[in-house]
N, C-alpha and C. Protein backbone atom coordinates (compact mmCIF):
# COMPACT_ATOMS: atom_id res chain seq x y z
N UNK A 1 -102.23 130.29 6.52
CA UNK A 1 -102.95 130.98 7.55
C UNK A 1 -104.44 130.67 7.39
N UNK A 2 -104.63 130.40 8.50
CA UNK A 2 -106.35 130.11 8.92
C UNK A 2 -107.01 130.97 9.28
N UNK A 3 -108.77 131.28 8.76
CA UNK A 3 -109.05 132.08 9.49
C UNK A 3 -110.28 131.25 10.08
N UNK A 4 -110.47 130.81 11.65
CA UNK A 4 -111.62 129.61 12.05
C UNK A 4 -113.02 130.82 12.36
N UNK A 5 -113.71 130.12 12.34
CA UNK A 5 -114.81 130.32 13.03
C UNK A 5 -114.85 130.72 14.35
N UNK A 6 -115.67 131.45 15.18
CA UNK A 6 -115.86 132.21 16.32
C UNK A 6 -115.92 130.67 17.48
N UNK A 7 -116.15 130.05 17.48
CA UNK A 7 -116.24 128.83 18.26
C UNK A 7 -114.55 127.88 18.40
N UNK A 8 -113.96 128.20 17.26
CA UNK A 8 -112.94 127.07 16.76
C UNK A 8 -112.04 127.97 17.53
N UNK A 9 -112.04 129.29 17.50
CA UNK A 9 -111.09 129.97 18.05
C UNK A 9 -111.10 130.18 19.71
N UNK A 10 -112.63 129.86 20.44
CA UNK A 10 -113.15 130.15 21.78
C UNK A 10 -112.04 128.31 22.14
N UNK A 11 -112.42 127.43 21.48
CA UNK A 11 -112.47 126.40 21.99
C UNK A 11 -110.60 126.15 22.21
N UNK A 12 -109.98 126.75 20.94
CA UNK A 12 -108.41 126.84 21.26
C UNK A 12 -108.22 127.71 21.61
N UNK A 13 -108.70 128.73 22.49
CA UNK A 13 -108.23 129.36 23.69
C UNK A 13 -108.27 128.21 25.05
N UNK A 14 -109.22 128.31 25.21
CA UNK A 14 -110.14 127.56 26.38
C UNK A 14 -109.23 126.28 26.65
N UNK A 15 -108.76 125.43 25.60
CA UNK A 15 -108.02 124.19 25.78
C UNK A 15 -106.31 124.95 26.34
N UNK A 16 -106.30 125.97 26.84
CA UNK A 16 -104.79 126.32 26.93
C UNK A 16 -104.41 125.56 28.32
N UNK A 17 -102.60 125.72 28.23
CA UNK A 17 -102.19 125.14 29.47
C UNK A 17 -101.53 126.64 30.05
N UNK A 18 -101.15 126.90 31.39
CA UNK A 18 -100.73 128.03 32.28
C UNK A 18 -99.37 128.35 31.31
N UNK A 19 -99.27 129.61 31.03
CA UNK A 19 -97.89 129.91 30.45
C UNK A 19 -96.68 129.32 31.23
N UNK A 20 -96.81 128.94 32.56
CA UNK A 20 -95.28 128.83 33.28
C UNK A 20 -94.57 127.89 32.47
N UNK A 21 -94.94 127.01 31.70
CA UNK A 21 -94.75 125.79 31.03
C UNK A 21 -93.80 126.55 30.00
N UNK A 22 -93.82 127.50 29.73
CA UNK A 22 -92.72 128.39 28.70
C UNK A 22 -92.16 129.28 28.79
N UNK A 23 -90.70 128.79 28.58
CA UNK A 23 -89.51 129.84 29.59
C UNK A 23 -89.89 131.16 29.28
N UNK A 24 -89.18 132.01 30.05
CA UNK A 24 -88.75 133.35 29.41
C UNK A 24 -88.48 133.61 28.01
N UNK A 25 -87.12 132.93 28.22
CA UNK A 25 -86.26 133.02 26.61
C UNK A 25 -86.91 132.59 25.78
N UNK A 26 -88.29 131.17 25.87
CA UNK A 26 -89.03 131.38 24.72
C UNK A 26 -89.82 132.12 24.57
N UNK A 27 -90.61 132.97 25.45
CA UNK A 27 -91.42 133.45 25.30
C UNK A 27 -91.16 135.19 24.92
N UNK A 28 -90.20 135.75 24.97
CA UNK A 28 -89.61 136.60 24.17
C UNK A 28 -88.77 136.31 22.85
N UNK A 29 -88.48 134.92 22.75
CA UNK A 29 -88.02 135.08 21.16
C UNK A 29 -89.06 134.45 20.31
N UNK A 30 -90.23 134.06 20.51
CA UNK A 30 -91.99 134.15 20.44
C UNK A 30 -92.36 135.79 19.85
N UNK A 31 -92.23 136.51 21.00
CA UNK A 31 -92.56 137.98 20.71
C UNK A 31 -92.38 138.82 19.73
N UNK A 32 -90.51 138.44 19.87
CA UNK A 32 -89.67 138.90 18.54
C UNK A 32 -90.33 138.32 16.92
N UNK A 33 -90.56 136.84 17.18
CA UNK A 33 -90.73 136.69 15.68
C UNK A 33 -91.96 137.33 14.98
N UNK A 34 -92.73 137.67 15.71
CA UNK A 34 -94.16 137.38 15.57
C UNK A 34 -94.09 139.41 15.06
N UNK A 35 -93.23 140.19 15.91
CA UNK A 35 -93.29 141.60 15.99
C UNK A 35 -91.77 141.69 14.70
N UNK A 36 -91.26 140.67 14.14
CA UNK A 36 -90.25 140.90 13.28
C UNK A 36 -91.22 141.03 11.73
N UNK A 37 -92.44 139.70 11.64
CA UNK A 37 -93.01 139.60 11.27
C UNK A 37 -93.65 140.69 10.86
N UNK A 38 -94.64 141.42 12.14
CA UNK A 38 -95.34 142.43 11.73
C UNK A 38 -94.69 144.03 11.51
N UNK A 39 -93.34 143.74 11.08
CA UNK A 39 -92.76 145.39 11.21
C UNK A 39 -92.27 144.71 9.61
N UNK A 40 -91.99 143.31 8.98
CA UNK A 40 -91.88 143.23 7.91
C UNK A 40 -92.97 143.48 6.84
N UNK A 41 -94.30 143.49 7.53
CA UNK A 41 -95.51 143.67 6.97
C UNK A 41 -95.47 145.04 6.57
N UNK A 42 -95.35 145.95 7.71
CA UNK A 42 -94.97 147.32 7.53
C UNK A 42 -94.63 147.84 6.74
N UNK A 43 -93.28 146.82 6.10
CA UNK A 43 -92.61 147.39 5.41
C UNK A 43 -92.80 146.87 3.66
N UNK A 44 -93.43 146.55 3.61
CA UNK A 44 -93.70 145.49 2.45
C UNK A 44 -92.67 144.37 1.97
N UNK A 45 -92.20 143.95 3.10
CA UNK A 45 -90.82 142.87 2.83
C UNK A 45 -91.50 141.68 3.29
N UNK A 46 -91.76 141.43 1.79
CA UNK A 46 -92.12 139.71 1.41
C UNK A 46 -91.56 138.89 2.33
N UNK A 47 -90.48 139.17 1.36
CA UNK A 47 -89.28 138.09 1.71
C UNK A 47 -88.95 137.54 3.31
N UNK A 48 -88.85 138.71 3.77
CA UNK A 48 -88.61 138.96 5.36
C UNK A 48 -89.98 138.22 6.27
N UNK A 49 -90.83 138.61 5.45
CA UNK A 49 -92.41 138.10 6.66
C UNK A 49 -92.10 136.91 6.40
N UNK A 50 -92.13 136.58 4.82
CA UNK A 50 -92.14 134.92 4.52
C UNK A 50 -91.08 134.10 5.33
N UNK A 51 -90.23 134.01 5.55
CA UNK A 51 -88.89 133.87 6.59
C UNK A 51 -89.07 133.34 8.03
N UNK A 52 -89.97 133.95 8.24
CA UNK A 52 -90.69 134.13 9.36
C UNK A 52 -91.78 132.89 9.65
N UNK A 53 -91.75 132.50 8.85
CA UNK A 53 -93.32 131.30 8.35
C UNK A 53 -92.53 130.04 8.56
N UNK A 54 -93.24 129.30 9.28
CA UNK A 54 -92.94 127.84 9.38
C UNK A 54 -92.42 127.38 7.48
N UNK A 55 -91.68 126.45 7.06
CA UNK A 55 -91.49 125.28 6.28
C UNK A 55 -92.86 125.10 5.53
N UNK A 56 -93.63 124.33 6.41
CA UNK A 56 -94.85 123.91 5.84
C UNK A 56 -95.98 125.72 5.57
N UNK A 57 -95.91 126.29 5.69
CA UNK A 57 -96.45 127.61 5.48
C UNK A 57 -95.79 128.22 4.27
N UNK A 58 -94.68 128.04 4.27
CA UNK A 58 -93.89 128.85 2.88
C UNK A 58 -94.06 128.07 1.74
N UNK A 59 -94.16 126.36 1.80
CA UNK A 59 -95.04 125.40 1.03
C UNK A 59 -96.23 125.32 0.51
N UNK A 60 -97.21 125.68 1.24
CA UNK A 60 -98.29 125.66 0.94
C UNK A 60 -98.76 127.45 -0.01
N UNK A 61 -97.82 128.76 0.52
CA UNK A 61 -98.03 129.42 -0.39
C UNK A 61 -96.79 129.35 -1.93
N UNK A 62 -95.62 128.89 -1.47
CA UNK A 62 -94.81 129.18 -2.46
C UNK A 62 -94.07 130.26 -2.54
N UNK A 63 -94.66 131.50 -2.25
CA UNK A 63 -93.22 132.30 -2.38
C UNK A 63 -93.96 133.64 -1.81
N UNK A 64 -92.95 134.84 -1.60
CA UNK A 64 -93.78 135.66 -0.79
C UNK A 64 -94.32 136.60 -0.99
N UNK A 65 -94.93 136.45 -2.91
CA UNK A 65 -95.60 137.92 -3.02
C UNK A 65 -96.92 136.75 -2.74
N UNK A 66 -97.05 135.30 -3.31
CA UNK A 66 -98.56 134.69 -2.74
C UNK A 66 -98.75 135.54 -1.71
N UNK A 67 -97.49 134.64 -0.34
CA UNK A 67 -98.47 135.25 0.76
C UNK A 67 -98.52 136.22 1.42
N UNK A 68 -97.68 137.44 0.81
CA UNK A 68 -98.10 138.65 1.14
C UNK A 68 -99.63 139.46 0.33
N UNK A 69 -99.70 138.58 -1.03
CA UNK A 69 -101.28 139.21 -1.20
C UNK A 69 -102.60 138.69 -0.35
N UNK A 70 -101.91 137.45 0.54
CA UNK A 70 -103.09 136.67 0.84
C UNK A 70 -103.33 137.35 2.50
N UNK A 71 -102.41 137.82 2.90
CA UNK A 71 -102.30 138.67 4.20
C UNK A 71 -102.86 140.03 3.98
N UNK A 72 -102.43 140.87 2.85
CA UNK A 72 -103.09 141.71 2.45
C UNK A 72 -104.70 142.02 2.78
N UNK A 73 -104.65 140.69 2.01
CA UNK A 73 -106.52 140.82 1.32
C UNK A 73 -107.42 139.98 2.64
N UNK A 74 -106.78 138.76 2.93
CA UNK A 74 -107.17 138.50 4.33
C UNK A 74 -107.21 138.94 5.52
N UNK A 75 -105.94 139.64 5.98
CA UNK A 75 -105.46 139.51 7.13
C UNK A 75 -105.49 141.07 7.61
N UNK A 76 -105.60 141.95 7.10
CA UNK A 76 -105.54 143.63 7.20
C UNK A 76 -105.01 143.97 8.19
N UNK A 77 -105.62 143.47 9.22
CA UNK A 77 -105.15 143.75 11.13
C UNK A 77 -103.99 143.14 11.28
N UNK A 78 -103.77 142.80 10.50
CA UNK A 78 -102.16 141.93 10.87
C UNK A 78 -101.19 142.65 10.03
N UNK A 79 -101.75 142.63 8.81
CA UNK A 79 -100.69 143.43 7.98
C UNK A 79 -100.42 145.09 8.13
N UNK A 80 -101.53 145.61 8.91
CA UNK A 80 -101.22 147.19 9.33
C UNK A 80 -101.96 147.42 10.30
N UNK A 81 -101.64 146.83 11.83
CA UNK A 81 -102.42 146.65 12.72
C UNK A 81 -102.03 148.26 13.86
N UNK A 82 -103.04 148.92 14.21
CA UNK A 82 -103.11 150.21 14.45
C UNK A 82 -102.05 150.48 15.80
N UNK A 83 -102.34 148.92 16.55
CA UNK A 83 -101.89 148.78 17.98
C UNK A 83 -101.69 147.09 18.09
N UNK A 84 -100.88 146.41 18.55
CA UNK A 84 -100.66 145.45 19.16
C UNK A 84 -99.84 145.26 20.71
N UNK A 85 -100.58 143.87 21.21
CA UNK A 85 -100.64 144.02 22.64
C UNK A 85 -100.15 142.41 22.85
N UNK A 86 -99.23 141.98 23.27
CA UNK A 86 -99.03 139.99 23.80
C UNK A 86 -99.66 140.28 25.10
N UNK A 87 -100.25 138.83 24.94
CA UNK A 87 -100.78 137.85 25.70
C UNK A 87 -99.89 137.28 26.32
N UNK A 88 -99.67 136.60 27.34
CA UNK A 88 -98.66 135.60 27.82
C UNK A 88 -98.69 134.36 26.99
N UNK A 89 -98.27 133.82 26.31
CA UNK A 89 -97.29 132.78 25.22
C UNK A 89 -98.85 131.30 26.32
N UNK A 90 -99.20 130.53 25.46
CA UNK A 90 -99.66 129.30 26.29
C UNK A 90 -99.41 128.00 25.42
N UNK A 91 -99.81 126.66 26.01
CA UNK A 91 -99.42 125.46 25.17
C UNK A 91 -100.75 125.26 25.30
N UNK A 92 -101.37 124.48 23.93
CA UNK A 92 -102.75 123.98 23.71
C UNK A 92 -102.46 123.10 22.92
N UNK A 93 -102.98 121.91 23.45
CA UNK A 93 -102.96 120.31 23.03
C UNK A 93 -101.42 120.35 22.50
N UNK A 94 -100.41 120.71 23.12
CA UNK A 94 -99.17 120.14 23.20
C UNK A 94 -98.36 120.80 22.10
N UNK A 95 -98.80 122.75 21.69
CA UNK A 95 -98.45 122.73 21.00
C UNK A 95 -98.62 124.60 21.31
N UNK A 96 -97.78 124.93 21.35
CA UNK A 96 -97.19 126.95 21.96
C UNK A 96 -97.74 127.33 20.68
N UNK A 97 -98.59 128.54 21.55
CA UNK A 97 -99.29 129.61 20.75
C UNK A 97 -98.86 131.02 21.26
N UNK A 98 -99.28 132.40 20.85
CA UNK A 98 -99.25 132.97 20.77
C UNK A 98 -100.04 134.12 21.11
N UNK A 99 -100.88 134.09 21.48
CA UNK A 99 -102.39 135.50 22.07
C UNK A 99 -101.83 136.60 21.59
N UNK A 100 -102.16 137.52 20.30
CA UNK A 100 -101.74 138.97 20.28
C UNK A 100 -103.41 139.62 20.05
N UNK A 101 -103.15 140.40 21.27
CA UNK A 101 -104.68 141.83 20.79
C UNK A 101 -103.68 142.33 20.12
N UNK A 102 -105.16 143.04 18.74
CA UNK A 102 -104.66 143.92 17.76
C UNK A 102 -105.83 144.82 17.75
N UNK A 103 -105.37 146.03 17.79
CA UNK A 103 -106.44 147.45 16.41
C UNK A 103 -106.55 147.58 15.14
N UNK A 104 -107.62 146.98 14.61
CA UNK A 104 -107.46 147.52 13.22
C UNK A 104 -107.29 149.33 12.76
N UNK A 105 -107.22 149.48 11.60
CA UNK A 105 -107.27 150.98 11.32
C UNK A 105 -108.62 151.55 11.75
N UNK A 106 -109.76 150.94 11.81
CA UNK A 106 -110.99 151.12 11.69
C UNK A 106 -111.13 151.44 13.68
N UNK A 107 -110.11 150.88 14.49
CA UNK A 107 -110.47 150.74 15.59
C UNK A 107 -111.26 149.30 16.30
N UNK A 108 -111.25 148.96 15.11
CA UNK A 108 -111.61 147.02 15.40
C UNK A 108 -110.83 146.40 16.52
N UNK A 109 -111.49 145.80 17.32
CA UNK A 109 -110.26 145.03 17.94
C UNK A 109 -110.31 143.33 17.76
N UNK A 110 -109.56 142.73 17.76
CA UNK A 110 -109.22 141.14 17.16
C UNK A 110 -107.77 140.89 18.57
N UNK A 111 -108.09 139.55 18.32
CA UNK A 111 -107.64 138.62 18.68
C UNK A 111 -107.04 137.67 17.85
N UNK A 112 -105.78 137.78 17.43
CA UNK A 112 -104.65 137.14 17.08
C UNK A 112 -104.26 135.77 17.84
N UNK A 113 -104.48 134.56 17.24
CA UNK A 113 -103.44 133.23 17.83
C UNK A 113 -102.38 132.96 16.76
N UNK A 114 -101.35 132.94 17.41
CA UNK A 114 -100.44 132.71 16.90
C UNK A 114 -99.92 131.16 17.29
N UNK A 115 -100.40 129.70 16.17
CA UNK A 115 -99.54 128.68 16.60
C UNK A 115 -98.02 128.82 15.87
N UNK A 116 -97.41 128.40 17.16
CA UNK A 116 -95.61 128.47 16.50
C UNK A 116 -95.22 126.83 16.73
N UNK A 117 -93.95 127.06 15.55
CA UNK A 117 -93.38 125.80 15.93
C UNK A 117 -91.73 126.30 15.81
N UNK A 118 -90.98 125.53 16.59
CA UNK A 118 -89.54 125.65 16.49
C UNK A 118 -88.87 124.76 15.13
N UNK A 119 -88.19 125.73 14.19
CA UNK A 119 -87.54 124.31 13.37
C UNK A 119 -85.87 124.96 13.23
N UNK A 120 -85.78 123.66 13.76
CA UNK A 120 -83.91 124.69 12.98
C UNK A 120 -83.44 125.01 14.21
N UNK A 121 -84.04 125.27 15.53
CA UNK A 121 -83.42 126.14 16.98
C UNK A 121 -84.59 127.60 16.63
N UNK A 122 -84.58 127.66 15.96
CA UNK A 122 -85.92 129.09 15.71
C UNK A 122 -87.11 129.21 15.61
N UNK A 123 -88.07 129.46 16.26
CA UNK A 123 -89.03 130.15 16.28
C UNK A 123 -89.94 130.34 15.39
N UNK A 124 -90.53 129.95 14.73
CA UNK A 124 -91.68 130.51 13.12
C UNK A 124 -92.87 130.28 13.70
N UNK A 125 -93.42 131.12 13.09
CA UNK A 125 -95.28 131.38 13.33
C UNK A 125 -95.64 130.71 12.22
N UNK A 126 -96.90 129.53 12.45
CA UNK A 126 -97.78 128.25 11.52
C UNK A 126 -99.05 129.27 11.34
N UNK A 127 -99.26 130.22 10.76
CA UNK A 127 -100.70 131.15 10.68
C UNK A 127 -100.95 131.70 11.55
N UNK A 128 -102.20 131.95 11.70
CA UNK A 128 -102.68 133.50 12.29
C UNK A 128 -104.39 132.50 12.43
N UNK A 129 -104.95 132.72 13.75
CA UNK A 129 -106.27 132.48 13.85
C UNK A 129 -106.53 133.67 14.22
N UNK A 130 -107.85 134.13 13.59
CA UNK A 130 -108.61 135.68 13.80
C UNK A 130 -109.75 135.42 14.54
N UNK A 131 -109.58 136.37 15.43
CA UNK A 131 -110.98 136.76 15.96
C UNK A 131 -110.97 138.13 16.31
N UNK A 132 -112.68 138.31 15.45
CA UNK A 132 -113.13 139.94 15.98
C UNK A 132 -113.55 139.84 17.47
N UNK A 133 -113.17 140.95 18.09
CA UNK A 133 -113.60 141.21 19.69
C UNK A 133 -114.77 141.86 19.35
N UNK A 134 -116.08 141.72 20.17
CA UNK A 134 -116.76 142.90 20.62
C UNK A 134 -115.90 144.71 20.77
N UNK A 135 -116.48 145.22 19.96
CA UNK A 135 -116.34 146.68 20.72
C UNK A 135 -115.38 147.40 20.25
N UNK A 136 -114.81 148.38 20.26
CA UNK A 136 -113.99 149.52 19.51
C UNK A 136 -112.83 149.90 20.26
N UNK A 137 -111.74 150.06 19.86
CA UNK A 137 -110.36 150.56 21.01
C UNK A 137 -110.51 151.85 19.92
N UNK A 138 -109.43 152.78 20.88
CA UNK A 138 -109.11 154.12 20.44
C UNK A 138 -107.46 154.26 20.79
């Protein structure tokens, strides 16, 4: 999981293509992984979030107390996010993402990209790009 810069994240929005380009059925079993994900966070099930992670993601941490401390300590809004909201699913440079608004506990609001890739017939989320929003939700 990445966390880019305020520009890196404007510029892979901005490069998106119109959601129609992604069915239904993907774009709810998109939803699912991403909300299987964050209810495994919930729950403190490693195992389960890690699962969830692309191949090359479960590689690069190794196993899932790494990257559940690294979500922890990084990722807060993701790992106990107050409120979450999807975006309509888009393709950028040839490759389906994810848009989730989130609340932090604090009332923060962020902007979640989620790049996914399919392996296997399934669905896995490749990281998390963060961005803080302007301004406070309640």
């Amino acid at each position: 999981m990445l966390r880019p810069v305020f520009c890196a994240a404007l510029l892979f929005v901005a490069a998106a293509s119109p959601a129609a380009e992604i069915s239904a059925e993907d774009a709810s079993a998109i939803r699912k992984v991403i909300s299987d994900q964050i209810d495994a966070f919930a729950h403190d099930d490693g195992p389960r979030a890690f699962s969830l992670a692309t191949a090359g993601i479960r590689a690069q941490f190794g196993t899932p107390e790494v990257f559940m401390d690294m979500v922890r300590s990084q990722y807060a809004v993701v790992y106990r996010p107050k409120a979450v909201q999807f975006q309509a699913p888009e393709i950028v440079d040839g490759q389906v993402v994810q848009p989730v608004r989130m609340v932090d506990a604090a009332g923060g609001a962020w902007l979640a990209i989620y790049p996914m890739q399919r392996e296997g017939g399934n669905w896995r989320t490749n990281g998390c790009l963060l961005h803080k929003l302007p301004g406070v939700q309640t």
